[in-house]
Every structure is written in structure tokens, then in C-alpha cells.
PDB file of N, CA and C in Angstrom:
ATOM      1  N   UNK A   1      70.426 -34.606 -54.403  1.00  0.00           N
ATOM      2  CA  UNK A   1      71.676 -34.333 -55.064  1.00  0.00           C
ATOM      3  C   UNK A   1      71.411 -33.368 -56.205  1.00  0.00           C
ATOM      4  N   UNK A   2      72.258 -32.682 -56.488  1.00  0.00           N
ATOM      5  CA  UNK A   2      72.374 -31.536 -57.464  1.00  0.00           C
ATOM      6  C   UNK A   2      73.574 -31.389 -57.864  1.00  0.00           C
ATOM      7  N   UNK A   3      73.374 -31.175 -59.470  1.00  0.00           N
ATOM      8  CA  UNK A   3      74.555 -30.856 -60.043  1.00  0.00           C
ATOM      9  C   UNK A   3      74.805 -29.240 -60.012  1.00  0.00           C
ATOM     10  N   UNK A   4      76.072 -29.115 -59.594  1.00  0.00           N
ATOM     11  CA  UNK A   4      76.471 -27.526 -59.225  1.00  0.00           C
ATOM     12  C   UNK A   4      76.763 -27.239 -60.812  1.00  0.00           C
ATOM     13  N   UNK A   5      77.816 -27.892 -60.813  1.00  0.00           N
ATOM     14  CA  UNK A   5      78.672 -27.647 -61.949  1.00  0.00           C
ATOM     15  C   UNK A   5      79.309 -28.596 -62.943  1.00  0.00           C
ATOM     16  N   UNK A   6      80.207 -28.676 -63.711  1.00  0.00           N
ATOM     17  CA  UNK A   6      80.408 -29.803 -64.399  1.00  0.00           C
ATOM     18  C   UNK A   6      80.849 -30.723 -63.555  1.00  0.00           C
ATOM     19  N   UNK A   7      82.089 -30.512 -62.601  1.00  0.00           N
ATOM     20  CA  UNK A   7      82.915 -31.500 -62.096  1.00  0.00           C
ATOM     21  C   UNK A   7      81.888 -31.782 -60.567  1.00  0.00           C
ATOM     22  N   UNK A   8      81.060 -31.110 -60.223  1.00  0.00           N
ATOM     23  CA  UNK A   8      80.909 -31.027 -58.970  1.00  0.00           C
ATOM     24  C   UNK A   8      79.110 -31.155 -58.595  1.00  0.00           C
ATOM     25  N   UNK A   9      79.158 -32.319 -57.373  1.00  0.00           N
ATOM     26  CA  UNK A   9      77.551 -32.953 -57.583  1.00  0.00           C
ATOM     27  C   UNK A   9      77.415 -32.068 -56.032  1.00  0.00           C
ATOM     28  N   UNK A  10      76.278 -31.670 -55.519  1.00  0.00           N
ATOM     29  CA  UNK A  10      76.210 -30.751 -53.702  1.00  0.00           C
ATOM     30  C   UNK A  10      75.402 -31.620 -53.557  1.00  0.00           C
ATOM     31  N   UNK A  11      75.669 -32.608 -52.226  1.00  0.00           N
ATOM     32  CA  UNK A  11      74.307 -33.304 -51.766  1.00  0.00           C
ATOM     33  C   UNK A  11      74.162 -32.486 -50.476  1.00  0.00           C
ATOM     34  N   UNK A  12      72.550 -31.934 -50.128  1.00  0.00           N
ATOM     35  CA  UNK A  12      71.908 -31.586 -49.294  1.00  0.00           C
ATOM     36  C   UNK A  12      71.224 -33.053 -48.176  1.00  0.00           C
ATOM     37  N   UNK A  13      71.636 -32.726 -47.395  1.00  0.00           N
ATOM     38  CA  UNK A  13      70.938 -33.118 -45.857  1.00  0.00           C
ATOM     39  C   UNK A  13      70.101 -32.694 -44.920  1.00  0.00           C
ATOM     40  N   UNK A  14      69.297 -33.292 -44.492  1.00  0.00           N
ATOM     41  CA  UNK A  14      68.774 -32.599 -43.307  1.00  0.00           C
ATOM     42  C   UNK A  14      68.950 -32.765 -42.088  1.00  0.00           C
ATOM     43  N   UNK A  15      69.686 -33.551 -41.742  1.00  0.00           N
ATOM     44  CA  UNK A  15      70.365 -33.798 -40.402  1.00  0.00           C
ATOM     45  C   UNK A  15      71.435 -34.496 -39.918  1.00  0.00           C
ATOM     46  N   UNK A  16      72.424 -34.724 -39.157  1.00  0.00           N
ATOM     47  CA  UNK A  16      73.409 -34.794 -39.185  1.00  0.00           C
ATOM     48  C   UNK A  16      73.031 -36.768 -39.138  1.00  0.00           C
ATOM     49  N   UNK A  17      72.186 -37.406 -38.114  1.00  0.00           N
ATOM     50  CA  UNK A  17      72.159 -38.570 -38.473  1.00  0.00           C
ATOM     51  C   UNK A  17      71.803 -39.384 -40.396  1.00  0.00           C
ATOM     52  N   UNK A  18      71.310 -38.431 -40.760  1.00  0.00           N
ATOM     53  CA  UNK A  18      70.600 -38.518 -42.367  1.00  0.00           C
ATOM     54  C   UNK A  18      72.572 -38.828 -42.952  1.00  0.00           C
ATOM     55  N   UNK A  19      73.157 -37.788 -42.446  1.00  0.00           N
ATOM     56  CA  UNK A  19      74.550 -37.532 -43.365  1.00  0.00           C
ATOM     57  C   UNK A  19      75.326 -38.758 -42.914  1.00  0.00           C
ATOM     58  N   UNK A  20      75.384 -39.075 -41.339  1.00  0.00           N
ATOM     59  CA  UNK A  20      75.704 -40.593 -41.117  1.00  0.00           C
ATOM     60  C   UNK A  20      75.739 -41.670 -42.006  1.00  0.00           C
ATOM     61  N   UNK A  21      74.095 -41.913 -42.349  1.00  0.00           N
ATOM     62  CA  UNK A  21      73.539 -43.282 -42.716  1.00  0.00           C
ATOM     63  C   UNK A  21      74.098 -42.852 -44.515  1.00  0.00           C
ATOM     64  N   UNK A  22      73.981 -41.807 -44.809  1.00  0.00           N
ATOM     65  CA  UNK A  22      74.322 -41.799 -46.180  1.00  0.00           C
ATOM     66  C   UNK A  22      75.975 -41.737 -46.470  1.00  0.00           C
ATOM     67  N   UNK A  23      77.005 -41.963 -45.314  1.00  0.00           N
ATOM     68  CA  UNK A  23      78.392 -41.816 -45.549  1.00  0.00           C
ATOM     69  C   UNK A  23      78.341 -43.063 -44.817  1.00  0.00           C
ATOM     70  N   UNK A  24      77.637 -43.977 -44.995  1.00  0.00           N
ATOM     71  CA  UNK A  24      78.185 -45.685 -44.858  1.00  0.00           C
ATOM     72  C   UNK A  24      78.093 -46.357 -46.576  1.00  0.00           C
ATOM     73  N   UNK A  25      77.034 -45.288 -47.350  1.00  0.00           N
ATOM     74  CA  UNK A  25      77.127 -46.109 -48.607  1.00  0.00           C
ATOM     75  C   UNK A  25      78.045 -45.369 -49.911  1.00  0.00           C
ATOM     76  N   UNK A  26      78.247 -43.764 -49.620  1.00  0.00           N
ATOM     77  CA  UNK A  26      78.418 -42.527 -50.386  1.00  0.00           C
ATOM     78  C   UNK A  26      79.594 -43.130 -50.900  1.00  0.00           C
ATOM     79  N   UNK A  27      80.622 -43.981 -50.613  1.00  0.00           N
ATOM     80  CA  UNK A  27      81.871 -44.162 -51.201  1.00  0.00           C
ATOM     81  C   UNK A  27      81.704 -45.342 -52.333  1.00  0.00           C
ATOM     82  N   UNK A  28      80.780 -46.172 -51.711  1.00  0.00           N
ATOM     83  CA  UNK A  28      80.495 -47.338 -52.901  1.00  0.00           C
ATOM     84  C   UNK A  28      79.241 -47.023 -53.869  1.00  0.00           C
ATOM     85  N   UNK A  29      78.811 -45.896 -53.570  1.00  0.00           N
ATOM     86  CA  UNK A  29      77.549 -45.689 -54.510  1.00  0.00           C
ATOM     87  C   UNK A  29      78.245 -44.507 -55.593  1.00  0.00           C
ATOM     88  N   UNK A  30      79.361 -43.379 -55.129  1.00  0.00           N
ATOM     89  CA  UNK A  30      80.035 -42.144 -56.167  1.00  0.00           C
ATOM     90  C   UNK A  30      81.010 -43.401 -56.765  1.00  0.00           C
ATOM     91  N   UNK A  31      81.516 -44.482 -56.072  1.00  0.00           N
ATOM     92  CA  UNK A  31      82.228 -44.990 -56.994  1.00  0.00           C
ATOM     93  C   UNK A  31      81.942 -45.891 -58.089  1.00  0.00           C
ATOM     94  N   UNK A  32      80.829 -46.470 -57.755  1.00  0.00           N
ATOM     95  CA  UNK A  32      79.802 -46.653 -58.793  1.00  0.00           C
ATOM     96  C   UNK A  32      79.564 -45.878 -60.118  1.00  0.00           C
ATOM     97  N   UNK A  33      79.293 -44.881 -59.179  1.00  0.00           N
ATOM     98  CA  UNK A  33      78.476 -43.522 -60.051  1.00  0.00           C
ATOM     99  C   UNK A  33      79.660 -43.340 -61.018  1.00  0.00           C
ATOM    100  N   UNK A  34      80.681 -42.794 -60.875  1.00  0.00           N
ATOM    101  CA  UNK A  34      82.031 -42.166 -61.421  1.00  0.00           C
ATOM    102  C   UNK A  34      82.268 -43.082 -62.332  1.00  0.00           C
ATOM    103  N   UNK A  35      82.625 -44.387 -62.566  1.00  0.00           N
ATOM    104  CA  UNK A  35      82.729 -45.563 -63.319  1.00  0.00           C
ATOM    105  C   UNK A  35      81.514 -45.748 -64.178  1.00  0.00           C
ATOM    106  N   UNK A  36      80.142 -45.585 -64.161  1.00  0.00           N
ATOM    107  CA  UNK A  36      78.797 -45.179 -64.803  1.00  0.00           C
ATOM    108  C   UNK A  36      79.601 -44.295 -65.934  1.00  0.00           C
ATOM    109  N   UNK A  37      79.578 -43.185 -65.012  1.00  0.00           N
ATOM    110  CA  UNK A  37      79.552 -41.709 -66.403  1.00  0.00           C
ATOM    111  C   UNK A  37      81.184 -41.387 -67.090  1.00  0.00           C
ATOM    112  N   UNK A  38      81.598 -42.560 -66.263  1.00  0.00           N
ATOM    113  CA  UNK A  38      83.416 -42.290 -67.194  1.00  0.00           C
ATOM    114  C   UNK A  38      83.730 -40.747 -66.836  1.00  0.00           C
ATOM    115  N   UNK A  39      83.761 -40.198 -65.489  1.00  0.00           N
ATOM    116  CA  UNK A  39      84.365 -38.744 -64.910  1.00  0.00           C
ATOM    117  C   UNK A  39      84.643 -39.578 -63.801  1.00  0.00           C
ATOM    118  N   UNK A  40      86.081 -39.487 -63.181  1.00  0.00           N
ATOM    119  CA  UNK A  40      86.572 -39.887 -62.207  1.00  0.00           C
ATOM    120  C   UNK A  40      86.969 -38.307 -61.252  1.00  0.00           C
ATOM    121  N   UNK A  41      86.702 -37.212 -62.158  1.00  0.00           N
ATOM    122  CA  UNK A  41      87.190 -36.179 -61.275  1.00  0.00           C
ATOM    123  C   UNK A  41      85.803 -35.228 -60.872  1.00  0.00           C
ATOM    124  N   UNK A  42      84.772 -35.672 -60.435  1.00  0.00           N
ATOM    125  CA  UNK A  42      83.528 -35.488 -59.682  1.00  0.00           C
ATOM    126  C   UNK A  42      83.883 -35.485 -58.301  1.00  0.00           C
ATOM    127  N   UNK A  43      83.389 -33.986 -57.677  1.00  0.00           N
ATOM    128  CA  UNK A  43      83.658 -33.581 -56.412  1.00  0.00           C
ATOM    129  C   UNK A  43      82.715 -33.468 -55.970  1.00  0.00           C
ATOM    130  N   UNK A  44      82.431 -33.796 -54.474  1.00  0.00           N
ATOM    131  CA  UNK A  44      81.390 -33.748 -54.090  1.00  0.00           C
ATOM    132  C   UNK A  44      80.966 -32.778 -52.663  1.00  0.00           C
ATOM    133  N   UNK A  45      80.236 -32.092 -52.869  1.00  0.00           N
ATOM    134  CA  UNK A  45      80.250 -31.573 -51.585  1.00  0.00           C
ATOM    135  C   UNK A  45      78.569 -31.420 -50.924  1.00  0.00           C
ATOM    136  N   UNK A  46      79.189 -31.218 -49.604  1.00  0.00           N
ATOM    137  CA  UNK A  46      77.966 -31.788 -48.504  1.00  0.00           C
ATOM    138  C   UNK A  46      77.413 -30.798 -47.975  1.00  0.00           C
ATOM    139  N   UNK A  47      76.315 -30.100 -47.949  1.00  0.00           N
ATOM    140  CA  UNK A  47      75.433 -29.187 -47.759  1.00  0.00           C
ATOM    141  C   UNK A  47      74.519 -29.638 -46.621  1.00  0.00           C
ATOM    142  N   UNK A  48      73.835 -28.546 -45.706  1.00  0.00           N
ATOM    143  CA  UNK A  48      72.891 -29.040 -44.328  1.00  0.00           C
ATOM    144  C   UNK A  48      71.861 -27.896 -44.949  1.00  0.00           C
ATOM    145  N   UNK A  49      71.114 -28.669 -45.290  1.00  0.00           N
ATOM    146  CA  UNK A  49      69.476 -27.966 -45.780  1.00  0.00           C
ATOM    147  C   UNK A  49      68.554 -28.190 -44.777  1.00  0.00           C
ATOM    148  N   UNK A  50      68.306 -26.807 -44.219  1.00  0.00           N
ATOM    149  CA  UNK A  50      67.553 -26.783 -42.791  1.00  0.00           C
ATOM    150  C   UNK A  50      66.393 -26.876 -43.196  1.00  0.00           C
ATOM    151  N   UNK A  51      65.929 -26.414 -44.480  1.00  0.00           N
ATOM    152  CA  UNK A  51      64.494 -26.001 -44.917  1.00  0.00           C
ATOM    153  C   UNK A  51      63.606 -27.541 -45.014  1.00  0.00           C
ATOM    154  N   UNK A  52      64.292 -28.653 -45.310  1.00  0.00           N
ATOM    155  CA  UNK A  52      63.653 -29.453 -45.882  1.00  0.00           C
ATOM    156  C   UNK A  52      63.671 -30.824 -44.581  1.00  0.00           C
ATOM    157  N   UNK A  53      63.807 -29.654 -43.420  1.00  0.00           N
ATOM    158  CA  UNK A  53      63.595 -30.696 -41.948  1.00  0.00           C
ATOM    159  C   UNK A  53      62.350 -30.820 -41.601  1.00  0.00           C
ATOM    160  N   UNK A  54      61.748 -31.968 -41.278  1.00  0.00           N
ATOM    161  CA  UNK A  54      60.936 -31.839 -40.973  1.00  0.00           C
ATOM    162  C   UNK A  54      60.772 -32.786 -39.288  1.00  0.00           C
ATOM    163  N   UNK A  55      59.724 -31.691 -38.521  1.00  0.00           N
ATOM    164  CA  UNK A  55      59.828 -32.122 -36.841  1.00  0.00           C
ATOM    165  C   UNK A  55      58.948 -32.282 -37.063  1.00  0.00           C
ATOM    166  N   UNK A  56      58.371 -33.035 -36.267  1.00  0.00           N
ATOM    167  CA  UNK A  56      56.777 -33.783 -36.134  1.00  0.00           C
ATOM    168  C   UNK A  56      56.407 -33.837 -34.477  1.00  0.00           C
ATOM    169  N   UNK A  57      55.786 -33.360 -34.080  1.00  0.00           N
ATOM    170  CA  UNK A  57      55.939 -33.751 -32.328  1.00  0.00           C
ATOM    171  C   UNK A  57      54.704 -34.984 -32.361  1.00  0.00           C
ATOM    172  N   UNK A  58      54.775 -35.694 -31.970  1.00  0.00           N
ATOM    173  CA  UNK A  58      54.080 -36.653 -31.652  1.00  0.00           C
ATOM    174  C   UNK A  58      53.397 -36.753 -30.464  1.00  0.00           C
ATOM    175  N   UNK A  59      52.224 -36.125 -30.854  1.00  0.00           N
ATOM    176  CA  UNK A  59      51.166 -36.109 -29.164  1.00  0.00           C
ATOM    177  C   UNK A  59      50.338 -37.137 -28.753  1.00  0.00           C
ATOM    178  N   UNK A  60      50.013 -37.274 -27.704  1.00  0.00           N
ATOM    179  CA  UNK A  60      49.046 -38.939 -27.321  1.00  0.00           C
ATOM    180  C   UNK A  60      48.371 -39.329 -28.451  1.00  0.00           C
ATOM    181  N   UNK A  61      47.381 -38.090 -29.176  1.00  0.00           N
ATOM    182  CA  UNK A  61      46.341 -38.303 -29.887  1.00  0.00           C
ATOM    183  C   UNK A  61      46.853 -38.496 -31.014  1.00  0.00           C
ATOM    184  N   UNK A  62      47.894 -38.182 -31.936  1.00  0.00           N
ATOM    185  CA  UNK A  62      48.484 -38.761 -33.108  1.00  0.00           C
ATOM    186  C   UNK A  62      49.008 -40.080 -33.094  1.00  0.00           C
ATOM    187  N   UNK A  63      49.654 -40.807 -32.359  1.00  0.00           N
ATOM    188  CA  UNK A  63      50.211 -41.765 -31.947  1.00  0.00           C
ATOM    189  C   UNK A  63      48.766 -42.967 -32.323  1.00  0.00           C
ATOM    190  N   UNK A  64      48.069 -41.914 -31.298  1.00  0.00           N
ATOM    191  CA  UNK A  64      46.117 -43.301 -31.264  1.00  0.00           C
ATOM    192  C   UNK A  64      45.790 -43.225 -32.629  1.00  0.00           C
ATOM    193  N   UNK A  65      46.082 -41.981 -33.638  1.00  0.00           N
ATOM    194  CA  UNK A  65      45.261 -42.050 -34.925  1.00  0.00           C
ATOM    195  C   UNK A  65      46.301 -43.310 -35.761  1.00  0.00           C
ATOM    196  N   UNK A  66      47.448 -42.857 -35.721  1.00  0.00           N
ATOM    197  CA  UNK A  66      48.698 -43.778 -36.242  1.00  0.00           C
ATOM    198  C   UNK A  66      47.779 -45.487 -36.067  1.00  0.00           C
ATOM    199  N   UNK A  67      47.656 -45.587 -34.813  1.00  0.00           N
ATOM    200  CA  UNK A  67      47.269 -47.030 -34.427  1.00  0.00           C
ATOM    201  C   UNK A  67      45.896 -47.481 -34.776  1.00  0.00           C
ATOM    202  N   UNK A  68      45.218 -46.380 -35.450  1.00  0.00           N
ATOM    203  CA  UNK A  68      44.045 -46.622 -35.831  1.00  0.00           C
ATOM    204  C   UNK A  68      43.823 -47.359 -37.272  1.00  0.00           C
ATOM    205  N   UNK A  69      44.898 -46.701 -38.354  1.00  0.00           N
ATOM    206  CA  UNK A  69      44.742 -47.310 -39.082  1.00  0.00           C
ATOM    207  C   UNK A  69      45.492 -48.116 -39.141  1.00  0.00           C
ATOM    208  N   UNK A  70      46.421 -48.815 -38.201  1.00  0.00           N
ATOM    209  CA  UNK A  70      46.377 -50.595 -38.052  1.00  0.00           C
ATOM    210  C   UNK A  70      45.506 -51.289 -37.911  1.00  0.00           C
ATOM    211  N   UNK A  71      44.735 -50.707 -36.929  1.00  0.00           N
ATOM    212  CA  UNK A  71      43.484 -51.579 -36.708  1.00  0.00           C
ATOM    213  C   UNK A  71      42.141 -50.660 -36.119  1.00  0.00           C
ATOM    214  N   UNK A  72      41.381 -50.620 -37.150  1.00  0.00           N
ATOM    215  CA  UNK A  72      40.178 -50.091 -36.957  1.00  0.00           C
ATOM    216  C   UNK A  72      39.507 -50.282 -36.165  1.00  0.00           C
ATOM    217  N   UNK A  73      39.582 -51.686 -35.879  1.00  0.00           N
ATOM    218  CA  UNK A  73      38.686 -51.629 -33.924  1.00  0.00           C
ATOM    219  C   UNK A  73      39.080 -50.756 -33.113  1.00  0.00           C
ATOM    220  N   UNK A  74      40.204 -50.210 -33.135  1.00  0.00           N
ATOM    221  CA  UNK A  74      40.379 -48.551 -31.631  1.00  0.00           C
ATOM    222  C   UNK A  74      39.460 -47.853 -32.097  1.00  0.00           C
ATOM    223  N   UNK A  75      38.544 -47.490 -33.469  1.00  0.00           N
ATOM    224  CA  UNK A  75      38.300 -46.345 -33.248  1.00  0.00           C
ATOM    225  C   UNK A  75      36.961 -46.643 -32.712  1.00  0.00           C
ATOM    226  N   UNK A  76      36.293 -48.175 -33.097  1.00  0.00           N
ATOM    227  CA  UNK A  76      35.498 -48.263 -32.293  1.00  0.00           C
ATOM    228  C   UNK A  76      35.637 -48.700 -30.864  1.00  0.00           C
ATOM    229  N   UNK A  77      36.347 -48.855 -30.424  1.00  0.00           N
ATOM    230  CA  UNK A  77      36.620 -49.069 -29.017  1.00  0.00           C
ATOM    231  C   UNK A  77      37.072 -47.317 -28.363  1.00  0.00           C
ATOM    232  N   UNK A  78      37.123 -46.214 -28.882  1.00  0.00           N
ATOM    233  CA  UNK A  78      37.525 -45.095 -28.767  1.00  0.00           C
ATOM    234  C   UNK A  78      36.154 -44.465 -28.627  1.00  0.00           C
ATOM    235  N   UNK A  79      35.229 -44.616 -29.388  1.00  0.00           N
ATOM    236  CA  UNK A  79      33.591 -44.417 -29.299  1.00  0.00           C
ATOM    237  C   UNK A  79      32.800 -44.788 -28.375  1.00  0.00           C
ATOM    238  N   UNK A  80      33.526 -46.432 -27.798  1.00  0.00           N
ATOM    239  CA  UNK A  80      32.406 -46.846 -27.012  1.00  0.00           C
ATOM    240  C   UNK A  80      33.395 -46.272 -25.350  1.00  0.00           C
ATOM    241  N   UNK A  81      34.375 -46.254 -25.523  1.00  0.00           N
ATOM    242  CA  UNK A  81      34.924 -45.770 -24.023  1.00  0.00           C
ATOM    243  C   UNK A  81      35.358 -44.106 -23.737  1.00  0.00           C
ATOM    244  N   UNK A  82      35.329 -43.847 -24.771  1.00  0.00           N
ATOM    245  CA  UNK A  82      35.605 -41.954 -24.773  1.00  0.00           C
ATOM    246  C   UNK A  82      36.891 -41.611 -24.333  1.00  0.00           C
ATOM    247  N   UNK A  83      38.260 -42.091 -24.823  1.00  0.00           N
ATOM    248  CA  UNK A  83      39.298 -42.141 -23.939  1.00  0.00           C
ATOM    249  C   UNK A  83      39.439 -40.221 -24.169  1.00  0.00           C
ATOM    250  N   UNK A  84      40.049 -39.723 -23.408  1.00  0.00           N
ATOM    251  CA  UNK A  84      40.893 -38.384 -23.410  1.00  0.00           C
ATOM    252  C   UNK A  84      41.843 -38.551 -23.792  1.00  0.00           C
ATOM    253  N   UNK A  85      42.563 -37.965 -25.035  1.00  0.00           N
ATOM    254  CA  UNK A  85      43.684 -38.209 -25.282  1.00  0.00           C
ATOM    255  C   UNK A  85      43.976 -36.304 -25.761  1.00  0.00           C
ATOM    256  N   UNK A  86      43.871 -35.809 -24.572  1.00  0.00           N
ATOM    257  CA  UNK A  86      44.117 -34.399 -24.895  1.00  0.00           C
ATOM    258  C   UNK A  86      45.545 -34.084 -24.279  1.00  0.00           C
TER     259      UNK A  86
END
């Protein structure tokens, strides 16, 4: 969130499910907010910030490192069987 201007807060998103989950709470959290700072005439507007997306592809071998540090026995069980995870 960013303040533009006096009356006016821009919240940035990065994806349209992100803007979902945050417009189930955005009405009870600005009305909160607005009652906080005693300005009831705070506008808000909704911005899609592509820059701050982040994709991750998830390949066999990230997934095995992920599970590694759950449990450190894969990596010795990864040593003693040599899996391919190419």
C-alpha cells in the first residue's frame, strides 16, 4: 500500500487471485483503518504490479531439495541410490 496523495491510499497486487483474497478483508480492514486516522474520505485504488510477480517453476529436483530439508534422511538416501531427478 502507498500513499498517493492526501485523500488517496493505491494498493498494488500481483495477481488477480492475491486481489481476491485481499477483497474478502479490504472492507473491514479500510474501515478499521478510516475510524483509526479520523478521514472517512480515503479513496482507494487498486493497481496490478506485474514487476513484483513472482513464477517459480517447480522441477522434480526442487520439489526433492524442498523435501530435503524436512527430512534429511533423502539426502542420504539420494547418495546411497543416485536417483535422476533431471
Amino acid at each position: 500500500m502507498i500513499k498517493s496523495d492526501e485523500n488517496q491510499i493505491t494498493v498494488s497486487y500481483p495477481s488477480d487471485s492475491a486481489k481476491t483474497e485481499f477483497d474478502k478483508i479490504s472492507r473491514e480492514f479500510f474501515n478499521h483503518f478510516k475510524t483509526k486516522v479520523h478521514n472517512f474520505s480515503i479513496e482507494i485504488e487498486y493497481k496490478r504490479d506485474f514487476e513484483n510477480l513472482k513464477v517459480e517453476v517447480m522441477t522434480k529436483k526442487k520439489i526433492f531439495e524442498k523435501f530435503i530439508e524436512k527430512n534429511p534422511f533423502l539426502k542420504d538416501l539420494d547418495d546411497l541410490m543416485k536417483f535422476d531427478l533431471t
